[in-house]
Protein backbone atom coordinates (compact mmCIF):
# COMPACT_ATOMS: atom_id res chain seq x y z
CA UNK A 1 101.60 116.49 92.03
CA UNK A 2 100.93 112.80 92.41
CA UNK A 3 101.63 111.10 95.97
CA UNK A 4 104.56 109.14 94.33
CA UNK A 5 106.72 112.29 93.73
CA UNK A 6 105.48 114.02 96.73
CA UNK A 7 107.51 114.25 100.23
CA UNK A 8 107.84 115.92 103.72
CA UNK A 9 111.21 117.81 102.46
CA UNK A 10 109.03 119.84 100.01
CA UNK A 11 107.73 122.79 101.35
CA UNK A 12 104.87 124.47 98.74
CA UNK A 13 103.25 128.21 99.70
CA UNK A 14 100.60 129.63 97.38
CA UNK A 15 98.47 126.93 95.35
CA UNK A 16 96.53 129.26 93.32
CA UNK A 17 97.21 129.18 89.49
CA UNK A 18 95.65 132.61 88.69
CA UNK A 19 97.75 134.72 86.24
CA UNK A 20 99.63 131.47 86.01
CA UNK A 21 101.94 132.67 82.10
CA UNK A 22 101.28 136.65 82.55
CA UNK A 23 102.51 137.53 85.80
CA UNK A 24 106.18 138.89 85.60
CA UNK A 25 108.62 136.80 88.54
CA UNK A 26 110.42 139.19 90.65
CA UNK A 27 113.94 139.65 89.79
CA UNK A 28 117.52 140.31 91.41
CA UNK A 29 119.63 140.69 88.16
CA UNK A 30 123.10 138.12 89.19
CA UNK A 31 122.09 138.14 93.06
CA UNK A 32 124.17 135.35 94.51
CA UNK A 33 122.36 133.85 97.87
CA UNK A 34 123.74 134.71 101.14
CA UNK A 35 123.48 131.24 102.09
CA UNK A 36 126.02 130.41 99.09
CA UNK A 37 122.89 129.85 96.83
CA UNK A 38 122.66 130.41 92.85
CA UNK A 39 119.65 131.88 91.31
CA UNK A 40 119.31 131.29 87.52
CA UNK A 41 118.40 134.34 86.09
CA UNK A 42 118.67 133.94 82.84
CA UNK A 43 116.91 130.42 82.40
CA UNK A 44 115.47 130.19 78.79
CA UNK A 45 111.68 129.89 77.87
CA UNK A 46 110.06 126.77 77.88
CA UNK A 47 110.34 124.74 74.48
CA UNK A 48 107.26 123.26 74.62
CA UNK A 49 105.49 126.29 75.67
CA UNK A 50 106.92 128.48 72.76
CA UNK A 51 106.49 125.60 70.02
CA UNK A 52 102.60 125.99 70.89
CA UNK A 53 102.20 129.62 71.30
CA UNK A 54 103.86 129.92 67.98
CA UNK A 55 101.39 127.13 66.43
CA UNK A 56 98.46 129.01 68.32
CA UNK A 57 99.21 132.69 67.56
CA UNK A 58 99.36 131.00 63.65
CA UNK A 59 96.06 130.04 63.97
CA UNK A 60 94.37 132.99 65.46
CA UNK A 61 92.73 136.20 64.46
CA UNK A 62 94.80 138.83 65.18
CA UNK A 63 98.14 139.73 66.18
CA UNK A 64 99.83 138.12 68.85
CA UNK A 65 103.15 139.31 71.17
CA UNK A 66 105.15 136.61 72.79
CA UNK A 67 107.26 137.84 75.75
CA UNK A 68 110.41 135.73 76.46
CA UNK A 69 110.10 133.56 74.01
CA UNK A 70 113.10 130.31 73.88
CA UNK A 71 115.32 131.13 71.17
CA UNK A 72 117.16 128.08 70.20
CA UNK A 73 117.25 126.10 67.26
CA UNK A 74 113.99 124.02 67.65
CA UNK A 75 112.17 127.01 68.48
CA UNK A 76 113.60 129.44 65.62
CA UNK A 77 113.28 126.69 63.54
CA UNK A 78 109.76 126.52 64.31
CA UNK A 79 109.21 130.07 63.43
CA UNK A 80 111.33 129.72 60.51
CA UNK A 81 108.70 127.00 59.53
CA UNK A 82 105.96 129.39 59.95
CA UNK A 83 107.41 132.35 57.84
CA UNK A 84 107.91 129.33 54.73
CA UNK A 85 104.15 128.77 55.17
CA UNK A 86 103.27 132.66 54.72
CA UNK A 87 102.69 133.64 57.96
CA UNK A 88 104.06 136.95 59.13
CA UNK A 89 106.75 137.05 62.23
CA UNK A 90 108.52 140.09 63.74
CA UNK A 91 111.38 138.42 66.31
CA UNK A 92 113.25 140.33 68.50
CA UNK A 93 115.11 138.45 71.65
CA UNK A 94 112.84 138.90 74.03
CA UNK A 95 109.51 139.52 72.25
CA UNK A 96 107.96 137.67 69.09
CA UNK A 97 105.35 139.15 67.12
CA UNK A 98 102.99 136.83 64.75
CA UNK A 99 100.27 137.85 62.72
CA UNK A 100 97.79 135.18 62.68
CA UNK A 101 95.69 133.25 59.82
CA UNK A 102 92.84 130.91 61.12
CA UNK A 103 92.31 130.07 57.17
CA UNK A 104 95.57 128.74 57.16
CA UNK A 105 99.61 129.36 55.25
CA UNK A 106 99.42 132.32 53.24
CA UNK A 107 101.27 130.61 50.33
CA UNK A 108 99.50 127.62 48.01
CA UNK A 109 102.73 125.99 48.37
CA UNK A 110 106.28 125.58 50.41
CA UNK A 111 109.07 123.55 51.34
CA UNK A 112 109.37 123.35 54.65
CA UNK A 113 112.65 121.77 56.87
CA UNK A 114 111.93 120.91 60.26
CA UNK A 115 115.78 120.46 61.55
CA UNK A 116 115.63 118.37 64.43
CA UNK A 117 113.06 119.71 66.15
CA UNK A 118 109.80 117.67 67.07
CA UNK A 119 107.45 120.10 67.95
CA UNK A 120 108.28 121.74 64.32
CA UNK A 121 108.43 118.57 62.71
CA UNK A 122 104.76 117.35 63.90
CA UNK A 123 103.01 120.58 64.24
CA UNK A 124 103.69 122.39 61.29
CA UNK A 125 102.18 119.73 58.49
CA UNK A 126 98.84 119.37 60.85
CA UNK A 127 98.83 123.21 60.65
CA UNK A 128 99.57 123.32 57.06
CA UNK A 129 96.68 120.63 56.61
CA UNK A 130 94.29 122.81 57.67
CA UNK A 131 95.08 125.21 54.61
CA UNK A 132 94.66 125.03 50.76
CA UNK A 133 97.99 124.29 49.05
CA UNK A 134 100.41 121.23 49.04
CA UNK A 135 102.89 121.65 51.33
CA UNK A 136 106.14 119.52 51.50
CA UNK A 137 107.96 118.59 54.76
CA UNK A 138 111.26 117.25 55.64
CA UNK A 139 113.59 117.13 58.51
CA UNK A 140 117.00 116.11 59.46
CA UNK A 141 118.65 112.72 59.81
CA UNK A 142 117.87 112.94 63.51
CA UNK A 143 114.01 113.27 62.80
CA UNK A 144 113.93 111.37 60.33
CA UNK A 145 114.09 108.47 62.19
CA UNK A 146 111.19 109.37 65.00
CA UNK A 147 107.55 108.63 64.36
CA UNK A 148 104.51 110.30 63.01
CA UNK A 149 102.61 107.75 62.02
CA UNK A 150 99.61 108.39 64.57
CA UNK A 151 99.65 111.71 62.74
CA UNK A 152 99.53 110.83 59.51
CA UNK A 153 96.57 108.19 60.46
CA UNK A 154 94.63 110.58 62.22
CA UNK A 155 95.18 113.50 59.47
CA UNK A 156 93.87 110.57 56.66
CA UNK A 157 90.68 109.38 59.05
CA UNK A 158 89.65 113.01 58.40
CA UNK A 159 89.98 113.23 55.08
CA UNK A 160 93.46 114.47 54.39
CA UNK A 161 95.81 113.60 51.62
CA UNK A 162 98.97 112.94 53.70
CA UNK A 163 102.24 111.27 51.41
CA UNK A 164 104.74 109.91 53.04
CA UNK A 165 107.61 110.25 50.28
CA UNK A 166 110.09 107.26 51.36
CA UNK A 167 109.12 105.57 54.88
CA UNK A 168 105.88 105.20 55.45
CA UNK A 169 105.12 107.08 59.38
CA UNK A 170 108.41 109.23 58.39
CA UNK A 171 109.53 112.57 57.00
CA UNK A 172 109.56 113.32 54.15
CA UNK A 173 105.97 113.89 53.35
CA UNK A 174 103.68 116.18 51.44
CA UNK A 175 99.88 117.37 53.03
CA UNK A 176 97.72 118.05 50.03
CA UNK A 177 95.17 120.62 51.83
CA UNK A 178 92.05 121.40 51.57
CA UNK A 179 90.64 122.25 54.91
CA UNK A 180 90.24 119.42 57.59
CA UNK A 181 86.06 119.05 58.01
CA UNK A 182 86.62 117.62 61.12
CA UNK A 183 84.44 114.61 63.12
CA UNK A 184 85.48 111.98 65.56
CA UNK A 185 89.28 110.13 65.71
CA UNK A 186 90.85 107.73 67.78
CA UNK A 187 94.68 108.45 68.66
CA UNK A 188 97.32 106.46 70.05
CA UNK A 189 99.29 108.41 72.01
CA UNK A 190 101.80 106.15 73.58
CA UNK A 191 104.76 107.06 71.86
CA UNK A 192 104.88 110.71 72.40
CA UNK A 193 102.34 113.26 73.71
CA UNK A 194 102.94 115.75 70.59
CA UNK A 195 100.79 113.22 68.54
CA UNK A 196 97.81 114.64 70.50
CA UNK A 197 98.79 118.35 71.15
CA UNK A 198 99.16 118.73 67.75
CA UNK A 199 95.63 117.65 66.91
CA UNK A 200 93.83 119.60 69.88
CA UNK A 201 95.84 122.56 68.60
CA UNK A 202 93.92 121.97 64.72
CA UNK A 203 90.86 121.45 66.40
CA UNK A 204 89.27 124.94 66.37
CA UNK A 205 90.70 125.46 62.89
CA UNK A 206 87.69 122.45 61.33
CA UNK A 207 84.97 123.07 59.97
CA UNK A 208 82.74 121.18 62.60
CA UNK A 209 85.26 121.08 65.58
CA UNK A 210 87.03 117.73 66.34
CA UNK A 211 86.19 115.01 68.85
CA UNK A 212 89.47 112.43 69.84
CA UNK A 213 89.51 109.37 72.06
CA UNK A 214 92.62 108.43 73.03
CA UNK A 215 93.83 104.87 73.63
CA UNK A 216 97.26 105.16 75.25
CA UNK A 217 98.47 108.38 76.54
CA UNK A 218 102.41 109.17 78.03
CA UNK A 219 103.88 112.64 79.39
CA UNK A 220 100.24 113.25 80.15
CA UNK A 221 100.96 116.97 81.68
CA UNK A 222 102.12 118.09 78.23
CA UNK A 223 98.73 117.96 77.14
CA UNK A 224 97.67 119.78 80.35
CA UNK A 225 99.69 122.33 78.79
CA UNK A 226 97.93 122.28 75.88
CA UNK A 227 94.85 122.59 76.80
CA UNK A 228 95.59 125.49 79.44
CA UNK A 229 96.97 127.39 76.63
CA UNK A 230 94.21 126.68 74.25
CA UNK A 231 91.94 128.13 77.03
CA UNK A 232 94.52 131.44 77.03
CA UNK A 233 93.76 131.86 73.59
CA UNK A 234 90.11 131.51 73.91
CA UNK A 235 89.20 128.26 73.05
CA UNK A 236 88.49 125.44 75.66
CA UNK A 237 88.65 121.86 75.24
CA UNK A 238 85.56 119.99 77.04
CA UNK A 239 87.22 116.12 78.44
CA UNK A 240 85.61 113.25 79.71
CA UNK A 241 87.70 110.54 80.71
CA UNK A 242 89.92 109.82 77.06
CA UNK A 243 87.68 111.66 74.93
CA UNK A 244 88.43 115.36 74.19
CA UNK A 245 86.43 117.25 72.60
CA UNK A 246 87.43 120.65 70.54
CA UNK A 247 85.25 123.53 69.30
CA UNK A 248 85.10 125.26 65.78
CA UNK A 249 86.37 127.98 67.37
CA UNK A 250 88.38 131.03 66.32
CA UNK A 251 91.12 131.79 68.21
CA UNK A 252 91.61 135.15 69.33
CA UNK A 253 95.25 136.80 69.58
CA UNK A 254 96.71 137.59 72.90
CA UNK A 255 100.04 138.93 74.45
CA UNK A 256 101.56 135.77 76.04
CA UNK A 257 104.66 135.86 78.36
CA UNK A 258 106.50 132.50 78.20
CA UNK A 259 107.97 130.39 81.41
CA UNK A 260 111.39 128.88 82.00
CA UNK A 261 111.63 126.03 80.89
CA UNK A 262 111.22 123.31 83.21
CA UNK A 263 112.94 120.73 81.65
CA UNK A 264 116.16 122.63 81.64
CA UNK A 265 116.18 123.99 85.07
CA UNK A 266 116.23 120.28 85.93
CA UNK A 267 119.90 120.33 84.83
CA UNK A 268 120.90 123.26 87.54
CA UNK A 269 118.00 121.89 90.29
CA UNK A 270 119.99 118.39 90.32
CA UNK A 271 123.33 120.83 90.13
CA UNK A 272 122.22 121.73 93.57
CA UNK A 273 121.54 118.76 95.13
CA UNK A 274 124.35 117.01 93.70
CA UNK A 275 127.05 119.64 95.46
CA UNK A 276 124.80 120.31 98.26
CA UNK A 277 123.98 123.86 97.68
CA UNK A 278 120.97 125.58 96.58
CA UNK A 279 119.73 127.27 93.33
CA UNK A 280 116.86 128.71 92.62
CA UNK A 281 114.89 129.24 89.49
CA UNK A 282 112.85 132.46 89.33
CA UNK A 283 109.57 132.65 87.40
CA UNK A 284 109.19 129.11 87.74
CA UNK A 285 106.69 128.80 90.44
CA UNK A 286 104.11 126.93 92.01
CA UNK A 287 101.59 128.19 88.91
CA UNK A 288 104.03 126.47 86.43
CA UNK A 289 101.96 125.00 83.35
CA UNK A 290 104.78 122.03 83.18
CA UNK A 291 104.75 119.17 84.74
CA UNK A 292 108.57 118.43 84.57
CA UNK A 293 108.75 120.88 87.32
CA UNK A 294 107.93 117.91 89.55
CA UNK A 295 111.69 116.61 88.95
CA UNK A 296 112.76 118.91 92.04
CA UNK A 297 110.08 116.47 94.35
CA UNK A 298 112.10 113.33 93.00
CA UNK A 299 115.19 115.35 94.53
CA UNK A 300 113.20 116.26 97.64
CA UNK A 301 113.18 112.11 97.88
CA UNK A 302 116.40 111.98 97.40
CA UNK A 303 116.98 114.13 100.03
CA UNK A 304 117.22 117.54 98.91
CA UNK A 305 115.09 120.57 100.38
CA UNK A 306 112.47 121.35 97.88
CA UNK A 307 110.99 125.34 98.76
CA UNK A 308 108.24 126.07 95.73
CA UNK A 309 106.32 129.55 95.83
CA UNK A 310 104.10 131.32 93.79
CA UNK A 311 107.34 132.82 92.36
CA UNK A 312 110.18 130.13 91.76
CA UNK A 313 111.51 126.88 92.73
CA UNK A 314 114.87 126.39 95.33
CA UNK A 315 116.45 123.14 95.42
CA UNK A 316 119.35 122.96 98.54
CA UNK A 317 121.13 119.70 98.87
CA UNK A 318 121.80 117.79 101.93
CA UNK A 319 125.36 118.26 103.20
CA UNK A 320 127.80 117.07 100.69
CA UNK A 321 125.70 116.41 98.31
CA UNK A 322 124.00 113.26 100.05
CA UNK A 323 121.60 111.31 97.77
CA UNK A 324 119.39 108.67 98.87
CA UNK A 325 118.60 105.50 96.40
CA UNK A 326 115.11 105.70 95.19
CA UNK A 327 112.49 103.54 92.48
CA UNK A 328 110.58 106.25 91.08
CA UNK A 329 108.22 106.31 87.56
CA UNK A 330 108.53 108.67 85.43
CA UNK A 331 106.52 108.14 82.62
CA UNK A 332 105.23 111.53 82.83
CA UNK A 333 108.24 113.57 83.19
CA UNK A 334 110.38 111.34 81.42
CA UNK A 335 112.56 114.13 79.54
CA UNK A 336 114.20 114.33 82.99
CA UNK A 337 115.28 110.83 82.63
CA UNK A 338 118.60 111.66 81.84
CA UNK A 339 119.03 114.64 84.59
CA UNK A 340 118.20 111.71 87.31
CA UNK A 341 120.66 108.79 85.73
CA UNK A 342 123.38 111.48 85.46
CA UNK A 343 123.36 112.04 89.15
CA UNK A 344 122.20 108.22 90.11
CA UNK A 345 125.94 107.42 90.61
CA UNK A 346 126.56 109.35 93.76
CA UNK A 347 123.24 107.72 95.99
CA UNK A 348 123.78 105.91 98.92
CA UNK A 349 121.83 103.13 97.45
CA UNK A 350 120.65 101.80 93.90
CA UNK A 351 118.28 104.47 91.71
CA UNK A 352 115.43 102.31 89.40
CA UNK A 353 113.85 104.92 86.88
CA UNK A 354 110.88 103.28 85.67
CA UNK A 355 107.98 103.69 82.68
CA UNK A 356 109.88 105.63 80.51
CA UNK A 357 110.10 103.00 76.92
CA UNK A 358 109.14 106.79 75.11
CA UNK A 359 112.33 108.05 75.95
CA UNK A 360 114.11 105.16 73.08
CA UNK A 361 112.58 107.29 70.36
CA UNK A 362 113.57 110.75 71.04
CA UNK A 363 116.84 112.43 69.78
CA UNK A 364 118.33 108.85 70.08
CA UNK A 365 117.93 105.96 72.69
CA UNK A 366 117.93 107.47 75.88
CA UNK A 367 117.72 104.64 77.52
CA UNK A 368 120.55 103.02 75.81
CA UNK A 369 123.14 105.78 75.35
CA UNK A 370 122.86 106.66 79.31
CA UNK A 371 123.73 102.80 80.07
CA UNK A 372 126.72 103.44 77.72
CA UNK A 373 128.14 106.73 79.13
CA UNK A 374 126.97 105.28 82.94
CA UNK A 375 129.44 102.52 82.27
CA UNK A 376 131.98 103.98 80.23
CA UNK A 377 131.81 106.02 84.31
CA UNK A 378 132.53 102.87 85.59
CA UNK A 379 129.10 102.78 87.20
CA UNK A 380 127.27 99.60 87.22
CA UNK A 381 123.94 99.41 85.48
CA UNK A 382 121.21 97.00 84.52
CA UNK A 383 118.76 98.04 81.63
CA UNK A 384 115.27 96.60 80.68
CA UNK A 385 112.78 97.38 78.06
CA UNK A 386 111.60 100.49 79.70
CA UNK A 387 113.69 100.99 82.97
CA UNK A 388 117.58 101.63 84.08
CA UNK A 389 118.58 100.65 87.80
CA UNK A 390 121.82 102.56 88.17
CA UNK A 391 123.81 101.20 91.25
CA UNK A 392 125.88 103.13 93.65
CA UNK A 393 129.77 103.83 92.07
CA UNK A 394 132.10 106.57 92.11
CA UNK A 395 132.64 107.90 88.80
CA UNK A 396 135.83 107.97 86.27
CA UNK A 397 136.43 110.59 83.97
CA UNK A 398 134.73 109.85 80.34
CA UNK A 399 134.69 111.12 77.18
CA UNK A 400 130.48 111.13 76.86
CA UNK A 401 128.94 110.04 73.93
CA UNK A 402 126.11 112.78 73.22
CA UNK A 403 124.28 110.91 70.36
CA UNK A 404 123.44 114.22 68.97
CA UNK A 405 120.94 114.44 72.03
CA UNK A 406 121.07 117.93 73.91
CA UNK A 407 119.36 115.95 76.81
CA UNK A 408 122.28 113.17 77.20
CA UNK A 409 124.98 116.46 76.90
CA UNK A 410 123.89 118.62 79.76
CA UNK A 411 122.90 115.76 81.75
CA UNK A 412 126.40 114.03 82.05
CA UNK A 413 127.55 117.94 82.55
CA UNK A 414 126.19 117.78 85.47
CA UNK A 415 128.10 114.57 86.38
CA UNK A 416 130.78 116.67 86.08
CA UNK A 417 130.53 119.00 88.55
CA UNK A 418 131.78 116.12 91.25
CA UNK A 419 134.30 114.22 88.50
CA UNK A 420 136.74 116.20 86.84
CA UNK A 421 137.69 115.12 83.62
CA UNK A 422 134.37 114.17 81.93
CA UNK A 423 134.07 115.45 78.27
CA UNK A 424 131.65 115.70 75.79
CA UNK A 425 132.06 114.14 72.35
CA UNK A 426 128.94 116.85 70.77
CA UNK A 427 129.35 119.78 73.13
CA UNK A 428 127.63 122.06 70.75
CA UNK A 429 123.86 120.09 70.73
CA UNK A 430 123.05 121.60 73.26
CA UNK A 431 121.81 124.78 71.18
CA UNK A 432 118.80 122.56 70.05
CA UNK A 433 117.04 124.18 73.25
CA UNK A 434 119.92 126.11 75.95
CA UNK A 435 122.98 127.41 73.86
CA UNK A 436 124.26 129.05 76.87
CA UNK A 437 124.32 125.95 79.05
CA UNK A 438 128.07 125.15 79.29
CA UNK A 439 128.54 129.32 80.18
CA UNK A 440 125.73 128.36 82.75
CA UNK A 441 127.63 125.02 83.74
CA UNK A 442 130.94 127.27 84.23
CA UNK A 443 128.81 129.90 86.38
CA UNK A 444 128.01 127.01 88.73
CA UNK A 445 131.12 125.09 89.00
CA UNK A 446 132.80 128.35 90.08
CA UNK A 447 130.25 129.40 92.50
């Protein structure tokens, strides 16, 4: 963790990363805390680590078992994706089984929708590109709207036939494959992190590997991610500064237990500090492959306890729920945006999130629809290009505008743990990636 996000309330036991995604967390099925503390058991896989050990278990020789996979929309959609391509999925709740195809989809042709999910929606047609067929791609309204373009550039520079069918750098599109030979690319990352994950993930499927320089890069540990996973399924990924370079490489098929997602248990970690109590996240420990886990150290400066072991993270809050005023970037963990400007309201002094211009291209404006629902709260805010300073204010009850966005939902549920009367205009996107957060929400308001 970087010195910005660091601080003497965080307490961290046990750096070692070994068995970092295969060791099983020790569990206390519904064991409330004696000191009045919440542990969240049932916290759903990581999204970004099941959208990549679907795309590499796809890709490699064998036949690979998932263990606690997410299952929510993106992700199922993602696997829904696959099984359009050809590729053969057994799915069970808490185990996924894929039979991979280095050579690529099974079929010469498909249809594929990506709903709303990203990961899906960027992934799937560099997959598909490494395959013989053509292969048509579309995605919802939602989706429709973010970019690919550094995609579609990238996928072209090599050689591919890539169509975009209305909006150039937009679903629809059509990949007309024939096998990507491979060579050198440069990639502009800046937007959004998936650009490059998804071409380190095709690497080992070229015919001559693939070398990429990147130019701009944001949410940087997502690619850490990456490229720890890529290792897990036997394929490593030599860097030198902003140059990576990947292998021809088979893949070869593993059993792969997934993580809690990080990015969720931000939700119930700022739950904590908010009320002053403490919850803890088991599983999520201090081997986590995410870097959003680092949102609990921009609570420790607000003044929260921060305990991270080798097994889980516990967040307690300072009495009554005390929150100091901080500037903090988050460029890198910037899907927490929204967790932090939820809770901004109730610091003791003005809360600057900075570095985070990405976050205006995801499900919607992030930026812009938590300024809106902030002051629809009655909390005064000022808004720039790529920061919010949120001041201090005691919040009204709402009626939330979600955009769509699960992110904007659970993070102004939160809000309403200390002001009754906050609603949610979209209550139900939040089953893009944690359908069972407002049973979760309802678990810790009546702790």
């Amino acid at each position: 963790m970087n010195n910005e996000l660091s601080s003497p309330h965080s307490e961290r036991h046990s750096e070692g990363r070994n068995e970092r995604h295969n060791k099983r967390p020790r569990r206390s099925d519904g064991e409330r805390l004696s000191e009045g503390g919440y542990r969240f058991e049932d916290a759903p896989g990581s999204k970004s680590i099941t959208a990549r050990a679907l795309f590499l278990a796809a890709a490699a020789r064998g036949t690979t078992v998932l263990h606690k996979p997410l299952v929510a929309d993106d992700t199922v959609g993602f696997a829904e994706g696959l099984a359009t391509l050809g590729y053969r999925l057994d799915r069970t709740p808490d185990r996924w089984t894929v039979q991979g195809r280095p050579q690529g989809p099974a079929t010469e042709e498909a249809a594929v929708f990506c709903r709303d999910g990203a990961t899906t929606a960027r992934f799937l047609p560099v997959l598909a590109a490494a395959g013989h067929g053509v292969f048509h791609f579309d995605a919802s309204a939602q989706m429709r709207r973010r970019p690919l373009g550094p995609i579609t550039r990238a996928l072209r520079a090599l050689g591919v036939t890539v169509i975009h069918e209305e909006r150039e750098g937009h679903h629809p599109l059509t990949v007309y494959a024939d096998g990507i030979k491979g060579g050198h690319v440069t990639l502009d990352a800046g937007l959004s992190s998936q650009f490059l994950t998804a071409l380190l993930l095709v690497g080992p499927l070229t015919e001559r590997g693939l070398t990429i320089t990147v130019t701009d890069l944001v949410s940087a540990p997502y690619v850490d991610i990456t490229l720890a996973m890529m290792e897990s399924f036997g394929v490593p990924v030599h860097r030198d500064g902003d140059t990576f370079t990947v292998p021809a490489r088979p893949y070869t098929a593993t059993g792969y237990r997934v993580e809690p997602d990080a990015s969720t248990a931000s939700y119930v970690l700022a739950a904590a500090a908010l009320t002053g109590r403490r919850v803890t996240v088991p599983g999520l420990g201090s081997g986590s492959l995410q870097g959003d886990l680092r949102f609990a150290q921009v609570l420790a400066r607000m003044g929260a306890q921060v305990t991270l072991t080798e097994d889980d993270v516990s967040v307690t809050g300072a009495p009554g729920g005390r929150l100091a005023g901080i500037t903090v970037n988050m460029r890198d963990i910037s899907d927490t945006m929204p967790t932090l400007a939820a809770i901004a309201p109730f610091a003791d002094g003005p809360v600057r999130i900075e570095d985070v211009h990405n976050t205006r291209i995801k499900e919607c404006d992030r930026l812009e629809a938590c300024a809106e629902n902030l002051r629809a709260l009655g909390v005064p805010v000022r808004l720039g290009p790529d920061w919010i300073e949120i001041h201090p204010a005691r919040p009204r009850p709402a009626h939330i505008a979600c955009h769509g966005d699960h992110r904007i939902a659970m993070a102004f549920g939160i809000t309403g743990l200390r002001t009754p009367g906050i609603t949610l205009d979209d209550p139900g996107c939040v089953k893009k990636t944690f359908p069972g957060f407002h049973r979760t929400l309802d678990d810790l308001r009546n702790r």
